[in-house]
Protein backbone atom coordinates (compact mmCIF):
# COMPACT_ATOMS: atom_id res chain seq x y z
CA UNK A 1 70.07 -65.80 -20.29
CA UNK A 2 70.98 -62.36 -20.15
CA UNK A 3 68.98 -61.16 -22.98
CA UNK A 4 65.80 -62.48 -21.78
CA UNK A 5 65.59 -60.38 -18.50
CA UNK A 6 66.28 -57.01 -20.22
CA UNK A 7 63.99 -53.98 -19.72
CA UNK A 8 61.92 -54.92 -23.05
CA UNK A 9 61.53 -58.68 -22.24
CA UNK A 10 57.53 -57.70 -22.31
CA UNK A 11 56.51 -58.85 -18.67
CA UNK A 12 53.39 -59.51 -17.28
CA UNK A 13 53.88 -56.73 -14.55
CA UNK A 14 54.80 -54.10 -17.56
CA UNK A 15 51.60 -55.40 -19.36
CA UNK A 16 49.02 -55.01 -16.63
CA UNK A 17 50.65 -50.84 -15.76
CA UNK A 18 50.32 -49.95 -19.54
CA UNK A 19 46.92 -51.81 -19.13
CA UNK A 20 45.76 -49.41 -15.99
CA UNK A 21 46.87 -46.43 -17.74
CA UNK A 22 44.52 -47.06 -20.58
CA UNK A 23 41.79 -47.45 -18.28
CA UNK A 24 42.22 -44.53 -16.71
CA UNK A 25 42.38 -42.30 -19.85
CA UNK A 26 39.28 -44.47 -21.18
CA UNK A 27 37.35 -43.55 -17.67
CA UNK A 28 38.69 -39.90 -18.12
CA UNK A 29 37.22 -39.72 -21.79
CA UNK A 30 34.03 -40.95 -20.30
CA UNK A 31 33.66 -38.73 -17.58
CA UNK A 32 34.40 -35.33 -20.16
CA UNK A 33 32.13 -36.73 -22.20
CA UNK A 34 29.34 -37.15 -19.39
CA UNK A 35 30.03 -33.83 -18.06
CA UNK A 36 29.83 -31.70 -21.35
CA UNK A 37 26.04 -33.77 -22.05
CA UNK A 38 25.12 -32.68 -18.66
CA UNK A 39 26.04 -29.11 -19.06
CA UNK A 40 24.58 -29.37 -22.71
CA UNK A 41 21.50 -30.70 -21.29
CA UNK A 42 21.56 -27.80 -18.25
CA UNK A 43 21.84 -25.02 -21.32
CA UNK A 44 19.15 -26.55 -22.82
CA UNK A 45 16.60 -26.54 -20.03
CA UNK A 46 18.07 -22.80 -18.64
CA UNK A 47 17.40 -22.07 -22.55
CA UNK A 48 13.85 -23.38 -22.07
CA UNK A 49 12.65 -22.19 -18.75
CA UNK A 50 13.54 -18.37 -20.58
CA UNK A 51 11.41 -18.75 -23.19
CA UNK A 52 8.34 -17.20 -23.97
CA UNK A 53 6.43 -20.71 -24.08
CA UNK A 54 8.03 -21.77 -21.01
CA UNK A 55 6.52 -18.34 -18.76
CA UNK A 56 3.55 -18.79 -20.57
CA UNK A 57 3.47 -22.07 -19.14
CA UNK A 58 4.18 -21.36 -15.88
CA UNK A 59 1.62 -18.65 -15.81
CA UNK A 60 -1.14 -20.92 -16.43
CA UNK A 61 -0.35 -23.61 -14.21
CA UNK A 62 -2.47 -23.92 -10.84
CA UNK A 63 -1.02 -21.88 -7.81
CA UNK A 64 0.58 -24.98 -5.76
CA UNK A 65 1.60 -24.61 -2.06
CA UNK A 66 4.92 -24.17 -2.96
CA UNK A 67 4.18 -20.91 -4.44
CA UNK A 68 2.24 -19.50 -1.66
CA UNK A 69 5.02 -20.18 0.50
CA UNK A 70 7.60 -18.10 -1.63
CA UNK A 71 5.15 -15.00 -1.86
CA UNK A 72 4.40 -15.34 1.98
CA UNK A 73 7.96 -14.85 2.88
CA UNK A 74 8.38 -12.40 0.57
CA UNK A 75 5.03 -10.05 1.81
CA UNK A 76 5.92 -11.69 5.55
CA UNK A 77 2.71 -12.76 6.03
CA UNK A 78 1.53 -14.45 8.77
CA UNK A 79 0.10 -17.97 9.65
CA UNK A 80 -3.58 -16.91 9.10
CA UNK A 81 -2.65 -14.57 6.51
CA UNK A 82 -0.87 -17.26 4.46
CA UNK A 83 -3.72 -19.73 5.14
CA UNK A 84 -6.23 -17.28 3.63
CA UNK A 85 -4.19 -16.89 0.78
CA UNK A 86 -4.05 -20.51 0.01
CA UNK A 87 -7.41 -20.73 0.65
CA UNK A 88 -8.75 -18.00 -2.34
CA UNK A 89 -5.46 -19.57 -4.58
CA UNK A 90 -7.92 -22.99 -4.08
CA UNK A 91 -11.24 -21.08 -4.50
CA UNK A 92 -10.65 -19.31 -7.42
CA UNK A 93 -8.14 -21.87 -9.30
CA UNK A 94 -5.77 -18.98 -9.53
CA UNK A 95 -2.78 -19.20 -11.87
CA UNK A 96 0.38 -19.61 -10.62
CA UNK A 97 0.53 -16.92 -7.69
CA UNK A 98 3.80 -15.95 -8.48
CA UNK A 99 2.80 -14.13 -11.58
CA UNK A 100 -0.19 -13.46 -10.77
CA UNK A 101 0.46 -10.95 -8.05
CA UNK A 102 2.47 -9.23 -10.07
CA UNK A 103 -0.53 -8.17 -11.78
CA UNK A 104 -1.82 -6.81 -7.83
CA UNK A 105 -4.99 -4.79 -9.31
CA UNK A 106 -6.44 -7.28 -11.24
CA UNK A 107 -5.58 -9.76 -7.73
CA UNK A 108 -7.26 -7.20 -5.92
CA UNK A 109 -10.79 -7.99 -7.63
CA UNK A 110 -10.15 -11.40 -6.38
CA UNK A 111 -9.51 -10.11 -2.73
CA UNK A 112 -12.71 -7.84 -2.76
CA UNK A 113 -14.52 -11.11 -3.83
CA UNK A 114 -13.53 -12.57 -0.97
CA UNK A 115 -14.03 -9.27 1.16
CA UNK A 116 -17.94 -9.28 -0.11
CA UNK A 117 -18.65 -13.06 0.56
CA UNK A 118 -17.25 -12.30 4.07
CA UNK A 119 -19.46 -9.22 4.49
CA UNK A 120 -22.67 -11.52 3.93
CA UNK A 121 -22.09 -13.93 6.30
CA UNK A 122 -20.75 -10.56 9.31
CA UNK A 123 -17.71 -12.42 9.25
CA UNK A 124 -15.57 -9.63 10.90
CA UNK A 125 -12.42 -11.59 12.27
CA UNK A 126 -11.43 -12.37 8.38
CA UNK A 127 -12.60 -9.41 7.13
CA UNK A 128 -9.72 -7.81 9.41
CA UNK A 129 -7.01 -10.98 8.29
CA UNK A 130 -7.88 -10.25 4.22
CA UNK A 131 -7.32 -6.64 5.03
CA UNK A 132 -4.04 -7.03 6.30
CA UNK A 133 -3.07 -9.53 3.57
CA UNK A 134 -4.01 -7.10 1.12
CA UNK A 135 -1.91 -4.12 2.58
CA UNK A 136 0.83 -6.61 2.86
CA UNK A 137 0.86 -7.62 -0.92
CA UNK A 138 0.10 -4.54 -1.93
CA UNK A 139 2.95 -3.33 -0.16
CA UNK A 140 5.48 -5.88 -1.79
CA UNK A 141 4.02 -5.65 -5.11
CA UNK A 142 2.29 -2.55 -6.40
CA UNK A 143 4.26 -1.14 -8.71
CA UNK A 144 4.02 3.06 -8.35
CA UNK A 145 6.89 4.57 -10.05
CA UNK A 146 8.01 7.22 -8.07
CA UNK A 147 6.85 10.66 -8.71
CA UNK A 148 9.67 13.48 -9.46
CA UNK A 149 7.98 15.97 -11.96
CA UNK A 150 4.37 17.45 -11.77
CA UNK A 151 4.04 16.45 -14.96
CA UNK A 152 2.79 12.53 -14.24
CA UNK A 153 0.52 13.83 -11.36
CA UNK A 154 -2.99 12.34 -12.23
CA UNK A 155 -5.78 14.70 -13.06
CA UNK A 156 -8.62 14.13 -10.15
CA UNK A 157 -6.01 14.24 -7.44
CA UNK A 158 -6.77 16.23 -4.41
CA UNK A 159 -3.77 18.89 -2.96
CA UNK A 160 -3.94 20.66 0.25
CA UNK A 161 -2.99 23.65 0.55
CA UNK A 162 -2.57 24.94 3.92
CA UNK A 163 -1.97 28.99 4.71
CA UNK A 164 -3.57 29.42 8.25
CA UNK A 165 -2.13 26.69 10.84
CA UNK A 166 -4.57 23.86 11.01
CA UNK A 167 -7.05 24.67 7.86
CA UNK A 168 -6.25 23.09 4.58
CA UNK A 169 -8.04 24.04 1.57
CA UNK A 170 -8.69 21.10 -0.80
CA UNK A 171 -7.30 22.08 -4.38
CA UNK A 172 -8.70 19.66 -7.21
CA UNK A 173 -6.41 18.70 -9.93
CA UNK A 174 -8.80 19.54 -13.15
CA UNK A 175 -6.41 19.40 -16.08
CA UNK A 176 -2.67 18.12 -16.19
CA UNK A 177 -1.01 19.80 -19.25
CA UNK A 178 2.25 20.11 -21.23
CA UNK A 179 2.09 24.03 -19.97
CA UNK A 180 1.02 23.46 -16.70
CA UNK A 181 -1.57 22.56 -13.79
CA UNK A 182 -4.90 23.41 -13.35
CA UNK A 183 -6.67 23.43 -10.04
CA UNK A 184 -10.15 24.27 -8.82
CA UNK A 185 -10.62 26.91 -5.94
CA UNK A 186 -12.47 26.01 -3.26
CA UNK A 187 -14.93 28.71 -1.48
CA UNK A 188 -13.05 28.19 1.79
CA UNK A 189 -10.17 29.90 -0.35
CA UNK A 190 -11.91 33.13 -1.02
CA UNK A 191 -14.14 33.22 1.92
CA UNK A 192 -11.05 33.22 4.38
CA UNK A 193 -9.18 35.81 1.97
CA UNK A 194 -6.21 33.64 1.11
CA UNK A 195 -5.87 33.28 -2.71
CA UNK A 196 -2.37 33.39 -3.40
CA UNK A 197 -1.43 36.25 -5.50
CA UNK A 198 -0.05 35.96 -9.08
CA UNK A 199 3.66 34.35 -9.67
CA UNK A 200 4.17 33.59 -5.83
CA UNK A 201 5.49 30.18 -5.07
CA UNK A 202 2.96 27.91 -3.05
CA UNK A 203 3.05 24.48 -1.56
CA UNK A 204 0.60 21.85 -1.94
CA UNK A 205 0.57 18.44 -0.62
CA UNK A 206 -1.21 15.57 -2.42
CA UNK A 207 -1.13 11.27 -2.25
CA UNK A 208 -0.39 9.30 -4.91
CA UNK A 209 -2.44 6.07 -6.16
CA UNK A 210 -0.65 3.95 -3.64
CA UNK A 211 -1.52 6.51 -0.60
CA UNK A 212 2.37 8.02 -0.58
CA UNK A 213 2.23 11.87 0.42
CA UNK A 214 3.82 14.02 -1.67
CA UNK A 215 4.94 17.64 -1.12
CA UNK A 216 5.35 19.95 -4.45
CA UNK A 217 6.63 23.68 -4.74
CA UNK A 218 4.89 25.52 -7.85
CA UNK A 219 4.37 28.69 -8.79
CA UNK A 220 0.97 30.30 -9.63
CA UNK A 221 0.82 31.39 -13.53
CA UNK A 222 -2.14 33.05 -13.44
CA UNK A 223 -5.94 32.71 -12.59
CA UNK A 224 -9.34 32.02 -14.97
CA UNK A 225 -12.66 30.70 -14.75
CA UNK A 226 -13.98 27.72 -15.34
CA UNK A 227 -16.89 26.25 -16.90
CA UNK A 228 -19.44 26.40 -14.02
CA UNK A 229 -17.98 30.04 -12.92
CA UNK A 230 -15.49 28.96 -10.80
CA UNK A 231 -12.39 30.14 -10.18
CA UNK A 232 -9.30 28.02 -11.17
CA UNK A 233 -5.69 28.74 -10.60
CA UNK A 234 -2.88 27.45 -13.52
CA UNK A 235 0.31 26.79 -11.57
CA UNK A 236 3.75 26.20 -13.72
CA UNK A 237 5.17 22.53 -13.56
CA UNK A 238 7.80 21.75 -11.37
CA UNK A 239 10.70 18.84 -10.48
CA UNK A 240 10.43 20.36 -6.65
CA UNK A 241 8.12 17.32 -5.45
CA UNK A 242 9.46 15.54 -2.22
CA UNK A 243 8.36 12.53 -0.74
CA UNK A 244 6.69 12.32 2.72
CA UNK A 245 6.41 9.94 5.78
CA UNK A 246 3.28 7.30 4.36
CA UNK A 247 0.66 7.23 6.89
CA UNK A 248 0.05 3.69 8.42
CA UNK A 249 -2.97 3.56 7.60
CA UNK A 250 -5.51 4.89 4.92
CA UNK A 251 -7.78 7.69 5.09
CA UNK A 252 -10.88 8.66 4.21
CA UNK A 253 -11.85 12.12 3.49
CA UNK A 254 -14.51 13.23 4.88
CA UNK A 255 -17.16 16.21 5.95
CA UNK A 256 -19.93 15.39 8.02
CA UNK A 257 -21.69 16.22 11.28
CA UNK A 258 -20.40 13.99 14.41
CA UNK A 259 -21.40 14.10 18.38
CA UNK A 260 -18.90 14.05 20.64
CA UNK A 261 -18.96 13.86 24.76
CA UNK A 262 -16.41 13.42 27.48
CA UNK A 263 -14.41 10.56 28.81
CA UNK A 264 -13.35 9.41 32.17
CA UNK A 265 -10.77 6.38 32.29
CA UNK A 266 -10.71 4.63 35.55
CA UNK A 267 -8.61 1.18 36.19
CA UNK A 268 -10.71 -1.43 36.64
CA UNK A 269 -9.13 -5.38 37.68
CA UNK A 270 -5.92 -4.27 35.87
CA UNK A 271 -7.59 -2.91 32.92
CA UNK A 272 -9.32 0.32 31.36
CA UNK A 273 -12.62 1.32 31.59
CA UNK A 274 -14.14 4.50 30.37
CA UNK A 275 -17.34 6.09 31.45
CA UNK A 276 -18.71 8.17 28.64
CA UNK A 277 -20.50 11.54 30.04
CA UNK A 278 -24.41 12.24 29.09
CA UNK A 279 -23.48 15.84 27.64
CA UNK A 280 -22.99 15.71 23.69
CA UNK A 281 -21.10 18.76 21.77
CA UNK A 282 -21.66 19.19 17.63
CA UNK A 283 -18.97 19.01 15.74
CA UNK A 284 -17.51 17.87 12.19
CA UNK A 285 -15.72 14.75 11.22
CA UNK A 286 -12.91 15.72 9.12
CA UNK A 287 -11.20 13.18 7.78
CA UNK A 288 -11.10 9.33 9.56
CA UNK A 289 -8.59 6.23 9.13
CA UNK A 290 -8.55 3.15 10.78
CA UNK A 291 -5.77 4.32 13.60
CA UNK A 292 -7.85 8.09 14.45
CA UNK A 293 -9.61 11.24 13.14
CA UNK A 294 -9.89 14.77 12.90
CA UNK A 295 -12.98 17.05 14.51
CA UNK A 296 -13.55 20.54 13.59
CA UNK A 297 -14.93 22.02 16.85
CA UNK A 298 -15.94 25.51 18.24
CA UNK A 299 -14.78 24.39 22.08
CA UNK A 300 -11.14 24.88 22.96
CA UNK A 301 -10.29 21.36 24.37
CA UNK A 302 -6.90 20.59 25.58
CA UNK A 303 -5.04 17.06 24.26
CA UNK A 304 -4.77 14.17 26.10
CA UNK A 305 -7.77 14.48 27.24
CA UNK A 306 -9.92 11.09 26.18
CA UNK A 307 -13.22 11.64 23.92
CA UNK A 308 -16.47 9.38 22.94
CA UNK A 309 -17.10 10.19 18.64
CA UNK A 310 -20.55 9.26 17.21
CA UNK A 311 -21.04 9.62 13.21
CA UNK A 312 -20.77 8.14 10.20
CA UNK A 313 -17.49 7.48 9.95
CA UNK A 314 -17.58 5.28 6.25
CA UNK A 315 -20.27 8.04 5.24
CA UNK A 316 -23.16 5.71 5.51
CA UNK A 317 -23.45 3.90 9.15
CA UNK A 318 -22.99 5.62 12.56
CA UNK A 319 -20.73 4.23 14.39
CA UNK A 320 -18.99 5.20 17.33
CA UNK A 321 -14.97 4.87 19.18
CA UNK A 322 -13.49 6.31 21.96
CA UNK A 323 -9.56 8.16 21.86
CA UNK A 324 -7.60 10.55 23.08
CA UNK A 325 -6.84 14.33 21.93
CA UNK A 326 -3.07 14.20 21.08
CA UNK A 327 -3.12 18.05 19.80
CA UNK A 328 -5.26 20.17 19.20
CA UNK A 329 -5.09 23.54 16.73
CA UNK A 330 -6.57 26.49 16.64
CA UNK A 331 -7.33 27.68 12.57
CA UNK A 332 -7.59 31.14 11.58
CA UNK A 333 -11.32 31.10 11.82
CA UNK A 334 -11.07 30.67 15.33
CA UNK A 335 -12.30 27.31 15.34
CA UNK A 336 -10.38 24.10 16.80
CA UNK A 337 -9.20 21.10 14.90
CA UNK A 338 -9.10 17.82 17.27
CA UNK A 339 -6.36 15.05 16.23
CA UNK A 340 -7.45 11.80 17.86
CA UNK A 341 -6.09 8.54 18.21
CA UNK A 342 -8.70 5.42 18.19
CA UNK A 343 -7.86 3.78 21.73
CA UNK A 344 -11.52 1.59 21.52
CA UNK A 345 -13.02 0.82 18.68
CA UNK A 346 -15.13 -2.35 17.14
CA UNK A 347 -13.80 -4.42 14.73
CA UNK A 348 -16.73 -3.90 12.56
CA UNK A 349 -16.19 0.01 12.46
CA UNK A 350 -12.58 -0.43 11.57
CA UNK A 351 -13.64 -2.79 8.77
CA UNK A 352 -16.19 -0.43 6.98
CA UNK A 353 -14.09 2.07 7.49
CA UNK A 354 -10.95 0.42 5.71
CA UNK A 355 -13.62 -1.34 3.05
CA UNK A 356 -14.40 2.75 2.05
CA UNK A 357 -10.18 3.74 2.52
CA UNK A 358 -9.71 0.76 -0.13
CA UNK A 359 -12.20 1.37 -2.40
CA UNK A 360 -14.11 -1.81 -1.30
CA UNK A 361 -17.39 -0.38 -0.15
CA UNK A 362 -17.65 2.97 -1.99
């Protein structure tokens, strides 16, 4: 009897644990063998979605809702900015919107598509939404490498180059080469005797293709003339070029007559009111962005002092705003540049104004 209840008498109960051990290391095997097919199957598809015929996939697909979402948070766009997005994504069938605004330029012929079927029907209100969208995407995606040698400057670019407090001279970029730069003189150069003289160091500031200011320190080579008689200076290259605060909002450069009268703010029910006086002066509109301008004036007016502008302020239409004189300066040629700010102005002169600034309406 003793024999039979030894420790090898094969029991059920030492069966069914060497039983559940078996299981376990069968279920274990299964498991390892699941897992390594899933993570072969995740290599695979990461594999895929790299390849060249997976992007070129994805690039061709339709722009879903999904992917206007993604580049709205990215450019922080808002409800009606988003909604016109969508909306041209729709119109135009655009591939998938996440590639395609990487490409912004060729995107921007889309936008100014847009822009010109709004301009038919006067549609002002999204006119001024597209605008924003675009500065917004353009923001996030334009792709300007930035400029630290003179050497990448683009020929056509126009410098300033300022000497007497308030006047700048407008220096055309003719030639960009290996040896150096080669700008056209303007008259207002020679007429108000400041050519800089040979091998002194000058400063000229200038924007780049996506509107950032730039400020460069060359030195002037030497002088020639050009073609049509005029006189050109040849300034060495230089790595002295430092980026400046980017204006809010473009500008357009501009010289053409303007009228200009007076302003008396009153408070009327809690808002402003201005009364515009019958008197007009003459004077020149010098430049002109969305946000203010510049007059070139013989009168001696004090800032903060408000002002009613008449001219053409895209170059073709006059139009008309009223601001405020936040400095004035007085130039060498004892005439008077006026810096406004825009405190009233239609939303149909800020639109053909930024259509010009943008290269919309040119």
């Amino acid at each position: 009897m003793g024999a039979l209840l030894g420790t090898n008498s094969g029991s059920p109960l030492d069966a069914r644990a060497g039983g559940d051990w078996t299981i376990w290391i069968v279920l274990f095997l299964v498991l390892l063998v699941i897992i390594i097919g899933v993570f072969s199957i995740y290599k695979q598809v990461v594999k895929y979605k790299s390849s060249p015929a997976y992007l070129e996939k994805q690039k061709k697909r339709p722009t879903s809702k999904e992917d206007v979402s993604v580049i709205s948070q990215e450019s922080e766009l808002s409800k009606e900015e988003t909604s016109l997005l969508w909306e041209i994504c729709k119109e135009h069938r655009t591939p998938n919107l996440r590639f395609a605004v990487k490409e912004i330029d060729e995107f921007d012929s889309v936008l100014k598509e847009k822009f010109q079927n709004y301009n038919e029907s006067s549609d002002e209100q999204r006119k001024s939404i597209l605008f924003a969208l675009r500065r917004k995407l353009m923001k996030t995606y334009k792709q300007v490498p930035i400029i630290k040698n003179s050497k990448i400057i683009e020929e056509g670019t126009t410098f300033s180059y300022t000497v007497s407090k308030g006047f700048h001279h407008k220096l055309t970029l003719l030639e960009n080469t290996p040896d150096g730069m080669v700008f056209g003189v303007p008259k207002s150069v020679e007429q108000m005797k400041e050519m800089p003289e040979a091998l002194s160091k000058i400063t000229l500031i200038f924007e780049a293709q996506d509107g950032a200011p730039y400020e460069i320190e060359t030195r002037v080579m030497r002088f020639q003339t050009g073609k049509d008689d005029g006189k050109q200076i040849i300034t060495m290259h230089t790595d002295k070029v430092v980026p400046l605060q980017k204006r809010l909002a473009e500008r357009i450069e501009l010289q053409l007559p303007c009228k200009f009268s007076s302003v008396k703010a009153k408070q009327v029910a809690g808002k402003t009111d201005y009364d515009v006086g019958e008197k007009e002066h003459d004077g020149t509109l010098e430049d002109v962005s969305t946000g203010g301008c510049r007059i070139i004036t013989e009168l001696a007016i004090k800032p903060e002092q408000y002002i009613f502008i008449k001219g053409a302020m895209n170059r073709k239409v006059e139009d008309s705003a009223i601001g405020q004189i936040v400095r004035t300066t007085k130039r060498a040629d004892s005439v008077y540049v006026l810096h406004v700010r825009f405190l009233k102005i239609d939303l149909a002169v800020t639109n053909r104004i930024q259509a010009v600034a943008v290269g919309y309406d040119v």
